[in-house]
PDB file of N, CA and C in Angstrom:
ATOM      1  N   UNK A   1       5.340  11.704  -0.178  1.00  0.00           N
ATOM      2  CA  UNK A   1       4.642  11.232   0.977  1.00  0.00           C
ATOM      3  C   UNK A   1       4.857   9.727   1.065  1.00  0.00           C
ATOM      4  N   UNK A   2       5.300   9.134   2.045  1.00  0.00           N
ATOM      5  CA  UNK A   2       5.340   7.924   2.309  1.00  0.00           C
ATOM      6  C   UNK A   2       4.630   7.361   3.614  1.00  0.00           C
ATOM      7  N   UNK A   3       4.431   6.087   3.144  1.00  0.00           N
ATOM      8  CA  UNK A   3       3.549   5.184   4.259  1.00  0.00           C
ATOM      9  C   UNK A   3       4.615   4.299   4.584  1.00  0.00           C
ATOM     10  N   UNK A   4       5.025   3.968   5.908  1.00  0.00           N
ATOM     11  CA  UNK A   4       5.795   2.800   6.288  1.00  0.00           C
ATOM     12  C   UNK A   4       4.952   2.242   7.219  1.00  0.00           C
ATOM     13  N   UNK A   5       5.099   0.569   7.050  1.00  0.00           N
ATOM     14  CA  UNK A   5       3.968   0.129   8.039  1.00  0.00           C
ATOM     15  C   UNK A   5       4.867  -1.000   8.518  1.00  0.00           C
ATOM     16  N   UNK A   6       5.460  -0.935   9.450  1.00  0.00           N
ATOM     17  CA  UNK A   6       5.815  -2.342  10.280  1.00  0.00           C
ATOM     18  C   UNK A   6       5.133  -3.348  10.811  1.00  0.00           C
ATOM     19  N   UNK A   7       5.448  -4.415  10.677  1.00  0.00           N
ATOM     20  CA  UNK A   7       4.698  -5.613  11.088  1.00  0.00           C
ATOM     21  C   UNK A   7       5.574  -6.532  11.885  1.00  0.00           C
ATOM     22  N   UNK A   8       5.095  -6.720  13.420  1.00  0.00           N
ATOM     23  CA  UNK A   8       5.557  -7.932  14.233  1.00  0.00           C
ATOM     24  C   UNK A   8       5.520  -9.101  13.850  1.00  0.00           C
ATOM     25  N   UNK A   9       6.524  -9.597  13.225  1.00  0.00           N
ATOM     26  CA  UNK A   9       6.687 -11.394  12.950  1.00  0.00           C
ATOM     27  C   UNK A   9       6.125 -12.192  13.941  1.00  0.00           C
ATOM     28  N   UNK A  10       6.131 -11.785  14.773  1.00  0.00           N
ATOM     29  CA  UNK A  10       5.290 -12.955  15.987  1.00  0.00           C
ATOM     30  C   UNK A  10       3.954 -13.053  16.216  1.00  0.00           C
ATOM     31  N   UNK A  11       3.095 -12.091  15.392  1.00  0.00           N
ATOM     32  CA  UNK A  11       2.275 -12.370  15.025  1.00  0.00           C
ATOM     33  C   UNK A  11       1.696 -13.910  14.435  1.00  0.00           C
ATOM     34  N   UNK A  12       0.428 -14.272  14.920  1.00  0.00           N
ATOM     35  CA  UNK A  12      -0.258 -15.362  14.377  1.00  0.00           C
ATOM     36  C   UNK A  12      -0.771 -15.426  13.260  1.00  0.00           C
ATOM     37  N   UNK A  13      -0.291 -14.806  12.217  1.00  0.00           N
ATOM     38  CA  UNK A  13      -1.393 -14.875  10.787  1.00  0.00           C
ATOM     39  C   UNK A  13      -0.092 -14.771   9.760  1.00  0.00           C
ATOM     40  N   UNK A  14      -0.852 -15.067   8.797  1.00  0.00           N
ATOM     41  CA  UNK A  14      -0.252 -15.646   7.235  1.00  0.00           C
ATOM     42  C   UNK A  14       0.066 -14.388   6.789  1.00  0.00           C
ATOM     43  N   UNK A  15       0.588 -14.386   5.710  1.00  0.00           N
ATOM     44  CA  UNK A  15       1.606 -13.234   4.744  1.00  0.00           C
ATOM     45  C   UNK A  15       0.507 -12.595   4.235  1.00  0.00           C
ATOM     46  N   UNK A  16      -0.004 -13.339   4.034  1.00  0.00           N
ATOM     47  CA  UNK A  16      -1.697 -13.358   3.050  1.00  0.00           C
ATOM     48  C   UNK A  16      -2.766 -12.691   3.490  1.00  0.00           C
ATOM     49  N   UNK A  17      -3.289 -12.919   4.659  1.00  0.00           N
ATOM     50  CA  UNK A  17      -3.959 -12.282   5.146  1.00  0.00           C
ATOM     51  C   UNK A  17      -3.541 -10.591   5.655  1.00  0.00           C
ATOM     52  N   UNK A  18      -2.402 -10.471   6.031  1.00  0.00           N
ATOM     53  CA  UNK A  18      -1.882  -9.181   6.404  1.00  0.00           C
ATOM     54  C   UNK A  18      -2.022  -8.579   5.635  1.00  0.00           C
ATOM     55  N   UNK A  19      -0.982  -9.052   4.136  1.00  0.00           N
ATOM     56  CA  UNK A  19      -1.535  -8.095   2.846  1.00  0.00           C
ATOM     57  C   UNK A  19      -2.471  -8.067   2.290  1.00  0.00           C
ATOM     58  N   UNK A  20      -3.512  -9.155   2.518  1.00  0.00           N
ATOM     59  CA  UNK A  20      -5.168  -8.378   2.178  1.00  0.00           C
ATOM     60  C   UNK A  20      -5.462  -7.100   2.951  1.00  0.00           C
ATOM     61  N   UNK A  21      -5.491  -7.402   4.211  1.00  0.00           N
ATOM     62  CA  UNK A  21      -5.898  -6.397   5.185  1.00  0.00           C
ATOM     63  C   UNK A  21      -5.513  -4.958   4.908  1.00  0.00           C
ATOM     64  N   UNK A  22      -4.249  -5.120   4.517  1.00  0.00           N
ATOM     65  CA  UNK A  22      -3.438  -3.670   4.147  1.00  0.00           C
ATOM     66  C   UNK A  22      -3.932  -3.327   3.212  1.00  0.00           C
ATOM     67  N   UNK A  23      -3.963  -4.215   2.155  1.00  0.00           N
ATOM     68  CA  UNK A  23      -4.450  -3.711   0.648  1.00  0.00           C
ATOM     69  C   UNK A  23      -5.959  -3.161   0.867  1.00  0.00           C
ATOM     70  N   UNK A  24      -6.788  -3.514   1.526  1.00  0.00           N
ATOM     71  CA  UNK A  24      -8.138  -3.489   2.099  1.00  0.00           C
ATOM     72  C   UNK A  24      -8.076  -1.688   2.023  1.00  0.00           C
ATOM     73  N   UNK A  25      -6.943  -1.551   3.439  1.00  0.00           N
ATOM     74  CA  UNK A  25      -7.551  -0.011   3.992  1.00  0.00           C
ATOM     75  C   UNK A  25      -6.858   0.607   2.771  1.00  0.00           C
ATOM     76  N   UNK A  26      -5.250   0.235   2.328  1.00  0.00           N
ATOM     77  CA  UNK A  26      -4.876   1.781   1.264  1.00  0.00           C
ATOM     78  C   UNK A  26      -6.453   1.618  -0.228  1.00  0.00           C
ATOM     79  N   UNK A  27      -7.082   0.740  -0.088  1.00  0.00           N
ATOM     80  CA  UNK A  27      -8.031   0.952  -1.408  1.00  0.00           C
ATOM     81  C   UNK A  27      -9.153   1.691  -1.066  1.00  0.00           C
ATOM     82  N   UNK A  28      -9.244   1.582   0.219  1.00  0.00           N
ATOM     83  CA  UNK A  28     -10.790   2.448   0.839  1.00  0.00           C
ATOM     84  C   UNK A  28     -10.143   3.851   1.084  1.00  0.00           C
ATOM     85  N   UNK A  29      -8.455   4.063   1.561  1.00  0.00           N
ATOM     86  CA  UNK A  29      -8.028   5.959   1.785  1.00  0.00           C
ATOM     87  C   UNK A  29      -7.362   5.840  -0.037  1.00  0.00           C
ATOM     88  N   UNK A  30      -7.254   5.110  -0.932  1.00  0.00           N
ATOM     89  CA  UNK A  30      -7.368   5.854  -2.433  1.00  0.00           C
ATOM     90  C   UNK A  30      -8.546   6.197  -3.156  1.00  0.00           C
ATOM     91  N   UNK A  31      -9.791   6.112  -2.352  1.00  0.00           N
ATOM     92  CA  UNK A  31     -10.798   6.160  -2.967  1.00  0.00           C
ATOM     93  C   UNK A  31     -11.153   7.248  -1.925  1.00  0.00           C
ATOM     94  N   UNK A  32     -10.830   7.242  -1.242  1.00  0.00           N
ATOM     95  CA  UNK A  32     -11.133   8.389   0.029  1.00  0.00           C
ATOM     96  C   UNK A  32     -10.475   9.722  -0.741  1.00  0.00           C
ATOM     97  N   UNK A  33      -9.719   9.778  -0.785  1.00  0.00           N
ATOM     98  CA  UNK A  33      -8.463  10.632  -1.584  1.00  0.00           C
ATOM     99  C   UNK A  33      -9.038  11.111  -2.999  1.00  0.00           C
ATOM    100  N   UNK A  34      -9.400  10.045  -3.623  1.00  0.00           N
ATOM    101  CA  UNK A  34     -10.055  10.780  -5.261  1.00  0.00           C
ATOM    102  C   UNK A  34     -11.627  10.896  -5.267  1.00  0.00           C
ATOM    103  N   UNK A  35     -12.296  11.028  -4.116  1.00  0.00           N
ATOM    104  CA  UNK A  35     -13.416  11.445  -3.876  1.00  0.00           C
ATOM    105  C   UNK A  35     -13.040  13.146  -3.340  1.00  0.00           C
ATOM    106  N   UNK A  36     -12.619  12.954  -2.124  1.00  0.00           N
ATOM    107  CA  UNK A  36     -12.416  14.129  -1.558  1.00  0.00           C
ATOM    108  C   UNK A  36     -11.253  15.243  -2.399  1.00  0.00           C
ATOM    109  N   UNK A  37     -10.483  14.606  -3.406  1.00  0.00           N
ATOM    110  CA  UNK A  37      -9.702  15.627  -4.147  1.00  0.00           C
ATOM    111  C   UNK A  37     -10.753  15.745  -5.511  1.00  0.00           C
ATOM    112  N   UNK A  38     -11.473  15.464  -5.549  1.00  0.00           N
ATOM    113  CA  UNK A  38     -12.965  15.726  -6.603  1.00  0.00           C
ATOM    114  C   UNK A  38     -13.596  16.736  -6.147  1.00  0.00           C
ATOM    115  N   UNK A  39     -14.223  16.658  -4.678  1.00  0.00           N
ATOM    116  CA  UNK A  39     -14.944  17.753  -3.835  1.00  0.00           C
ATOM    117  C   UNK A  39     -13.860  19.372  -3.601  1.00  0.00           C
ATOM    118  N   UNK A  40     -12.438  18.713  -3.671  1.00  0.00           N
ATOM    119  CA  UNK A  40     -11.815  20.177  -2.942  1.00  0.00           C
ATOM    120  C   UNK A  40     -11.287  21.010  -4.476  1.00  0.00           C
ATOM    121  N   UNK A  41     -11.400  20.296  -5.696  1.00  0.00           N
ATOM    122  CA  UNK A  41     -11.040  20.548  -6.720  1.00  0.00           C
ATOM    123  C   UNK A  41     -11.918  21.894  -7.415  1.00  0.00           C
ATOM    124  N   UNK A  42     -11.455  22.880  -7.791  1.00  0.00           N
ATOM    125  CA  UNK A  42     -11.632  24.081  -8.382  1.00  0.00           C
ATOM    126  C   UNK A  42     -12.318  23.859  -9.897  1.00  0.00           C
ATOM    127  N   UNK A  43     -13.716  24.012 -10.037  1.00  0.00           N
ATOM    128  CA  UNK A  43     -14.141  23.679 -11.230  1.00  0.00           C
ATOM    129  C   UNK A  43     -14.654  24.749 -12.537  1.00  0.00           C
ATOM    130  N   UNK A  44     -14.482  24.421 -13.907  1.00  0.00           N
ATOM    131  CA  UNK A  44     -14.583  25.664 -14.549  1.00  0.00           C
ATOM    132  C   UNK A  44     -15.661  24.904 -16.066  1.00  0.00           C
ATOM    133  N   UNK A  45     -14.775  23.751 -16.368  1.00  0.00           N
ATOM    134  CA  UNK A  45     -15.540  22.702 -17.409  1.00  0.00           C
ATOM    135  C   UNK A  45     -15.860  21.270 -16.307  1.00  0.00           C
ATOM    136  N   UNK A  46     -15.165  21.482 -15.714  1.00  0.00           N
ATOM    137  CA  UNK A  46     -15.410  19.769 -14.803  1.00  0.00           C
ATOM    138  C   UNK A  46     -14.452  18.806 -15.341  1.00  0.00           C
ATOM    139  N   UNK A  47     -13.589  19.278 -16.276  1.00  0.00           N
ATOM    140  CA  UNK A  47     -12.520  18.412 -16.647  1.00  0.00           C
ATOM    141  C   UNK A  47     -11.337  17.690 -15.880  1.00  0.00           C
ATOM    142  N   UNK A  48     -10.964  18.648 -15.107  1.00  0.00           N
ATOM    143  CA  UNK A  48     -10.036  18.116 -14.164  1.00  0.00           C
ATOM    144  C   UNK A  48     -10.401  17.397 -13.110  1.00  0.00           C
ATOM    145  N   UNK A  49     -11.638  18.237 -12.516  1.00  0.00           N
ATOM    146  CA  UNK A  49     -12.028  16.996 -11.773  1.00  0.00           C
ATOM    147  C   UNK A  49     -12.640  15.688 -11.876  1.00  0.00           C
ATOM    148  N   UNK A  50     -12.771  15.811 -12.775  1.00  0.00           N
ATOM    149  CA  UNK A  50     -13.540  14.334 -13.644  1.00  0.00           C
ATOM    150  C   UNK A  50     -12.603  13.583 -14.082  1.00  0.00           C
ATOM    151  N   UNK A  51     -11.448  14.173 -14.292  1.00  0.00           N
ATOM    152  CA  UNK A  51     -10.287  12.634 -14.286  1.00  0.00           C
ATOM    153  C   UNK A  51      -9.211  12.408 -13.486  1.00  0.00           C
ATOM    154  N   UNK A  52      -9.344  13.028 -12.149  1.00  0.00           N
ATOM    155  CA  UNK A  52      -8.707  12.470 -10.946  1.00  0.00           C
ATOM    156  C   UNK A  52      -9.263  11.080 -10.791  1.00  0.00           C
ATOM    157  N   UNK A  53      -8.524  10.461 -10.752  1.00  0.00           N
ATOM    158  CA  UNK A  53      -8.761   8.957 -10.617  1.00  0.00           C
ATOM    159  C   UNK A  53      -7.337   8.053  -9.507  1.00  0.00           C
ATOM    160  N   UNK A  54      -8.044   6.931  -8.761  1.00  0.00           N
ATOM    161  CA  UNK A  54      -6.956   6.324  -8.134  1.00  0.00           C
ATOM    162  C   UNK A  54      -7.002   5.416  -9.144  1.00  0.00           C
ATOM    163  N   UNK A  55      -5.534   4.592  -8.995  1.00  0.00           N
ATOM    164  CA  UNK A  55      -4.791   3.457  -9.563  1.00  0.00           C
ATOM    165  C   UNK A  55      -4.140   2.450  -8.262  1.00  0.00           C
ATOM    166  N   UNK A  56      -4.914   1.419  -8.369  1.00  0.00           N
ATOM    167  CA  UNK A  56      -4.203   0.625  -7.129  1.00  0.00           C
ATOM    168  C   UNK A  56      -3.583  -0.926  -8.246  1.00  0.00           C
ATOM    169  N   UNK A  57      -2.190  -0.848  -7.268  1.00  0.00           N
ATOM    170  CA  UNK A  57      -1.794  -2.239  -7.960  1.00  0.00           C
ATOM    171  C   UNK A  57      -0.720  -3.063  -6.125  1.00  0.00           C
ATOM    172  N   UNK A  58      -1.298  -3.822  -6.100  1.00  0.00           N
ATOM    173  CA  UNK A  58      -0.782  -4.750  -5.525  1.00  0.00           C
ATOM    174  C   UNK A  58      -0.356  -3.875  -4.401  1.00  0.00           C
ATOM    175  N   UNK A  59       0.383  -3.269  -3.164  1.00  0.00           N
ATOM    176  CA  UNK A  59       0.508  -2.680  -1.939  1.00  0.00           C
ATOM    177  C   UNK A  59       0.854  -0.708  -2.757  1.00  0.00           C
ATOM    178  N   UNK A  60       0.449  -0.775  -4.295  1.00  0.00           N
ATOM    179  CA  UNK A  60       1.020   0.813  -4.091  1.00  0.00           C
ATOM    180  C   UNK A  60       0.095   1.423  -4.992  1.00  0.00           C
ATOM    181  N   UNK A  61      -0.509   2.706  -4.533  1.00  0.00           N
ATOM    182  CA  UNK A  61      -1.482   3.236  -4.675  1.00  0.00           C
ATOM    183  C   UNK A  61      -0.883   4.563  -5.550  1.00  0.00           C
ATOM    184  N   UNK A  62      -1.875   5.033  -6.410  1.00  0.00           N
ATOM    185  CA  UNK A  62      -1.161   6.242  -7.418  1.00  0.00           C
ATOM    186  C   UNK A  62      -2.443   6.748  -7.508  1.00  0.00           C
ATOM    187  N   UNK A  63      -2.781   8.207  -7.239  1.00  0.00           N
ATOM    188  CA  UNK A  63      -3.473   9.249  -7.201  1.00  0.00           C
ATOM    189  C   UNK A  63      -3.455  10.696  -7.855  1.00  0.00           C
ATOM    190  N   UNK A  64      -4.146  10.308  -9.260  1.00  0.00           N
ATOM    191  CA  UNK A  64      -3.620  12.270 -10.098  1.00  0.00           C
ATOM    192  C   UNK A  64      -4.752  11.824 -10.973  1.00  0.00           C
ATOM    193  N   UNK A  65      -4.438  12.651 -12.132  1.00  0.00           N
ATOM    194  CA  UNK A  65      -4.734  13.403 -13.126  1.00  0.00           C
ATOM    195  C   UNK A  65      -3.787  13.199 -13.947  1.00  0.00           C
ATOM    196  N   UNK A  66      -4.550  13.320 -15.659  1.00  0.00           N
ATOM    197  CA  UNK A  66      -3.395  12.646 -16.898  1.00  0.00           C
ATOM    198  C   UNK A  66      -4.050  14.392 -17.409  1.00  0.00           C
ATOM    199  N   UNK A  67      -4.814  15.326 -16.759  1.00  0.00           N
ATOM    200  CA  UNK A  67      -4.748  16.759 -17.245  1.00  0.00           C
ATOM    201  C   UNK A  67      -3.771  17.373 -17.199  1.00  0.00           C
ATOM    202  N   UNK A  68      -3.075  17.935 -18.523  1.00  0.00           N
ATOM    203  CA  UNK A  68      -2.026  18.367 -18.485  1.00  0.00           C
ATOM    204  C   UNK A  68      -1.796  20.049 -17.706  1.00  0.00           C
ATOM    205  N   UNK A  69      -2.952  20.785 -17.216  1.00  0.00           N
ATOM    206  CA  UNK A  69      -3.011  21.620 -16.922  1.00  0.00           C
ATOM    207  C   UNK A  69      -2.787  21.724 -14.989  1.00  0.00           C
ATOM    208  N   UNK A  70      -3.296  20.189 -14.432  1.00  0.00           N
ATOM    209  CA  UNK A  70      -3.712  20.339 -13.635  1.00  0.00           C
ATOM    210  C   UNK A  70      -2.344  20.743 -12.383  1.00  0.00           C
ATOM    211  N   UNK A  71      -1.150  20.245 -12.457  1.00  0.00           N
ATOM    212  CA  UNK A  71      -0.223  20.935 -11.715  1.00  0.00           C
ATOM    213  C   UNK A  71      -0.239  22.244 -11.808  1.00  0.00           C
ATOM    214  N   UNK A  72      -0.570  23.316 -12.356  1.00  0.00           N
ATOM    215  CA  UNK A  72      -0.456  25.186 -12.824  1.00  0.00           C
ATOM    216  C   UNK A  72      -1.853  25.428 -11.419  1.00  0.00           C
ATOM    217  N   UNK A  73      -3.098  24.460 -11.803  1.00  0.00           N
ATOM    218  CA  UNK A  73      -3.986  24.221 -10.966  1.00  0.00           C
ATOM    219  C   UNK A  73      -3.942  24.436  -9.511  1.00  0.00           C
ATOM    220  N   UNK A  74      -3.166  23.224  -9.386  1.00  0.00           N
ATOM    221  CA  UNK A  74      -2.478  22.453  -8.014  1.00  0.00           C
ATOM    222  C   UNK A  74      -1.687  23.037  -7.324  1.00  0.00           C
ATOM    223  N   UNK A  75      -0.434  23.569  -8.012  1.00  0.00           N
ATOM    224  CA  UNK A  75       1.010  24.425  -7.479  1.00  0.00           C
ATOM    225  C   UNK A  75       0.910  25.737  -7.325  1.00  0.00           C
ATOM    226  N   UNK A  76      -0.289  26.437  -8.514  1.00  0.00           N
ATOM    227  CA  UNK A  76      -0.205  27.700  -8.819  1.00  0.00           C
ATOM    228  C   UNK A  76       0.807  28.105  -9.527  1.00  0.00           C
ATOM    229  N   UNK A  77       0.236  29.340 -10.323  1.00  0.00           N
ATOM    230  CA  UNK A  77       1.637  30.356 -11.401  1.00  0.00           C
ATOM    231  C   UNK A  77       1.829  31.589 -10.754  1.00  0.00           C
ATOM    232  N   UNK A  78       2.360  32.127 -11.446  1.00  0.00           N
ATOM    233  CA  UNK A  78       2.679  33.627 -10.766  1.00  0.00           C
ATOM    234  C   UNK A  78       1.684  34.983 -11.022  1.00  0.00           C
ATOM    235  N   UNK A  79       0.963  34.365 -11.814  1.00  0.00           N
ATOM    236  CA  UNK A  79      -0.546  34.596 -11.954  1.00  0.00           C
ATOM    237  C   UNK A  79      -1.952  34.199 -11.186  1.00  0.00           C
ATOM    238  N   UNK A  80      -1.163  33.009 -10.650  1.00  0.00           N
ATOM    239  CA  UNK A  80      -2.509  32.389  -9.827  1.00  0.00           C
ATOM    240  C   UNK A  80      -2.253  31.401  -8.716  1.00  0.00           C
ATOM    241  N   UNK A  81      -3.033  31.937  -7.531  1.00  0.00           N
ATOM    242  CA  UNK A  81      -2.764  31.327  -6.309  1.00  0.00           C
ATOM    243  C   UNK A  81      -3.019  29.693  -6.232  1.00  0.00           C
ATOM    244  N   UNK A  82      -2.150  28.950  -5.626  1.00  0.00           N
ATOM    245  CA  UNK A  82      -2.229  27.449  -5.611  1.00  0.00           C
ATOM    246  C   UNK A  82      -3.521  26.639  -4.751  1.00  0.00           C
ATOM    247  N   UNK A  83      -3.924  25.971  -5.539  1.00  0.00           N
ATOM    248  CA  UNK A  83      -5.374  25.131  -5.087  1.00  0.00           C
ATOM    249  C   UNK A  83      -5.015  23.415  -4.720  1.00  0.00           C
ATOM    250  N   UNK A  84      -4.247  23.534  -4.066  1.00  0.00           N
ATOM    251  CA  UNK A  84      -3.787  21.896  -3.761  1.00  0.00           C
ATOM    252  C   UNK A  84      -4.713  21.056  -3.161  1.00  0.00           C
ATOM    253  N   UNK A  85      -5.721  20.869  -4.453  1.00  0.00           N
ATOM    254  CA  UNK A  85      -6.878  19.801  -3.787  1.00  0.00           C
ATOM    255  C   UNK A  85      -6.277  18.294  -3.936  1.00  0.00           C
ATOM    256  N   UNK A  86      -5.119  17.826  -4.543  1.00  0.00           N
ATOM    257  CA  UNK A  86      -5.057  16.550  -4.164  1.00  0.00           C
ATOM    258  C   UNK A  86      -4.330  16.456  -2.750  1.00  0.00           C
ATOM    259  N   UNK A  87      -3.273  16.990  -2.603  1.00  0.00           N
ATOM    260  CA  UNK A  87      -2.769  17.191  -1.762  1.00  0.00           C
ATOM    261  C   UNK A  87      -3.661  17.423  -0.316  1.00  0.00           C
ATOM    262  N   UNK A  88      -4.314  18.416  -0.128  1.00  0.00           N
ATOM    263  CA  UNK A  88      -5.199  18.612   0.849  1.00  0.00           C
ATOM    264  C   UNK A  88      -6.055  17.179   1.189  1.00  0.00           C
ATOM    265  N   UNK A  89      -6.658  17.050   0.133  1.00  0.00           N
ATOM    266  CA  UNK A  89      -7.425  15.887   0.422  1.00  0.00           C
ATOM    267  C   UNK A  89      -6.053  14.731   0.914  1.00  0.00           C
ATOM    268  N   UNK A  90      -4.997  14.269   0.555  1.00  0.00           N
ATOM    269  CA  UNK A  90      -4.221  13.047   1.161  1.00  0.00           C
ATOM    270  C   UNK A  90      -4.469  13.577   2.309  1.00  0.00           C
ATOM    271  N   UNK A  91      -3.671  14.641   2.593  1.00  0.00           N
ATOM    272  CA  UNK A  91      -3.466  15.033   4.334  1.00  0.00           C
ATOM    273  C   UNK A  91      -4.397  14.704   5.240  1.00  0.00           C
ATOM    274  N   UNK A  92      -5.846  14.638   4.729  1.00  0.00           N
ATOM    275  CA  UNK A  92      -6.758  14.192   5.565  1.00  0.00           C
ATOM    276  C   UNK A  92      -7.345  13.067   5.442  1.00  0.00           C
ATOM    277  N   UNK A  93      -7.213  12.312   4.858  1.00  0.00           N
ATOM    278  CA  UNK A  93      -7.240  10.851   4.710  1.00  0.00           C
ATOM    279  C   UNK A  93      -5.655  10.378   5.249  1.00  0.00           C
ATOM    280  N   UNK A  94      -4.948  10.541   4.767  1.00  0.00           N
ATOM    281  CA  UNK A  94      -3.816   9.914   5.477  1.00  0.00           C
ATOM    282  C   UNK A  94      -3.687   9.919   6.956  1.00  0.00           C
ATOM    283  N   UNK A  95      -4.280  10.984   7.670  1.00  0.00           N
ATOM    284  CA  UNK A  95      -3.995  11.439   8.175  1.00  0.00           C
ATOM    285  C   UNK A  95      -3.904  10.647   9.910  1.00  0.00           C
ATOM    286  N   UNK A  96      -4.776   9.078   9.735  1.00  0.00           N
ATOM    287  CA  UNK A  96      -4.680   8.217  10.704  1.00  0.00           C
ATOM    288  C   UNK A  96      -4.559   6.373  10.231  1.00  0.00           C
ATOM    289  N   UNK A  97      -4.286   6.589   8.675  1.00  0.00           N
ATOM    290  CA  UNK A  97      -4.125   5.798   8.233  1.00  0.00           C
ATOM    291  C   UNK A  97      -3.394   4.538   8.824  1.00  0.00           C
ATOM    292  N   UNK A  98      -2.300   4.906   9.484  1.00  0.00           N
ATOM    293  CA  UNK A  98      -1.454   3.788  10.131  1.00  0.00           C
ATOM    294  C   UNK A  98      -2.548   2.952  11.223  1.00  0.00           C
ATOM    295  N   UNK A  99      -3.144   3.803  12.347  1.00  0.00           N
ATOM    296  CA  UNK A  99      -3.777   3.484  13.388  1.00  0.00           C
ATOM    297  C   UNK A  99      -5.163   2.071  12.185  1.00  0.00           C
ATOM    298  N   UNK A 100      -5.428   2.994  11.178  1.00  0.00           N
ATOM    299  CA  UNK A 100      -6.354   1.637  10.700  1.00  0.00           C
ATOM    300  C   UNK A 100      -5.937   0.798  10.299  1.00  0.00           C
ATOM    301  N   UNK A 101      -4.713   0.631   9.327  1.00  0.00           N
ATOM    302  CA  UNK A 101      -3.822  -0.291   8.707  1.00  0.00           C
ATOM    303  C   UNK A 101      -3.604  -1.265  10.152  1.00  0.00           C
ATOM    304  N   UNK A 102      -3.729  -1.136  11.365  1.00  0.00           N
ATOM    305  CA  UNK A 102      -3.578  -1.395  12.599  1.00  0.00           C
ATOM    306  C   UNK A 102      -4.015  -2.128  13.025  1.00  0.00           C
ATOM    307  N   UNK A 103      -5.305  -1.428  13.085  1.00  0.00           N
ATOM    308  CA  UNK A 103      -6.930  -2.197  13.568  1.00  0.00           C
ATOM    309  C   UNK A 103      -7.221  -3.104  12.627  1.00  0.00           C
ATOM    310  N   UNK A 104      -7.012  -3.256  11.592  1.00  0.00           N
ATOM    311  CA  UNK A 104      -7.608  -3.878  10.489  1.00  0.00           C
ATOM    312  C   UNK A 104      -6.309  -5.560  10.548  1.00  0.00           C
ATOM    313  N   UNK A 105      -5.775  -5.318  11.068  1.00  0.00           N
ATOM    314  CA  UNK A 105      -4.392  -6.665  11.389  1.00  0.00           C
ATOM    315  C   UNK A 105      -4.906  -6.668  12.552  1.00  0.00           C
ATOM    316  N   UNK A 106      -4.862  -6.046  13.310  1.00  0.00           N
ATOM    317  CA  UNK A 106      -5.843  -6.392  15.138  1.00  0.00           C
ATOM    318  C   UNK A 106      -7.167  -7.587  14.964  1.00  0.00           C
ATOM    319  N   UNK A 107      -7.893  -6.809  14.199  1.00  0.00           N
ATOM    320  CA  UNK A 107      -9.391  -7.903  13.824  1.00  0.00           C
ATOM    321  C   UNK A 107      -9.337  -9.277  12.793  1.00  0.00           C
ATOM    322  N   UNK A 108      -7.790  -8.851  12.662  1.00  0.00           N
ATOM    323  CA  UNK A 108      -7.530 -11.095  12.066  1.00  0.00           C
ATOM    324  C   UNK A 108      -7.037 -11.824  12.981  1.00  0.00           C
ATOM    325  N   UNK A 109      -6.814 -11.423  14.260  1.00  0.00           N
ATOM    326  CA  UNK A 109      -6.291 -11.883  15.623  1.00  0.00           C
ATOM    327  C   UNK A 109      -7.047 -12.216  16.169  1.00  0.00           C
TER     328      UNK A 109
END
């Protein structure tokens, strides 16, 4: 899944401020994302969902689990139907992300 976000150079604002702004919304939809892939997550000990966690560093955001089980979870086996709660949850957080990444450079104008 990728985010591309273009930015008009003729814009009036600093390098600085843009990439706050950006960094702003992807930290509020990675926290959006490991909340809501917490809620859509299939629970049995609470293990897996208890260590979905986001990782934000500087414009790039990383969203999983260090459970080694949890892709069999996620993808499903041939034993068991697939529960793609991280996945589900991006799709709907992502899902207007650009339009805010947008607004959020609109309101430093």
């Amino acid at each position: 899944m990728n985010i591309n976000v273009t930015i008009n150079s003729s814009l009036n604002l600093n390098a600085a401020d843009m990439k706050r702004a950006i960094q702003e919304e992807l930290e509020k939809s990675a926290y959006q994302i490991e909340l809501q892939g917490k809620a859509n997550c299939p629970v049995l000990t609470g293990y897996l969902r208890d260590s979905i966690e986001a990782e934000i560093d500087n414009l790039e955001v990383n969203i999983g689990t260090e459970c080694d089980y949890a892709h069999f979870v996620h993808d499903g086996t041939y034993k068991m139907e697939a529960r793609p709660f991280l996945e589900s949850a991006a799709e709907t957080v992502l899902d207007n992300i650009e339009d805010r990444i947008a607004d959020a450079i609109e309101r430093l104008l």
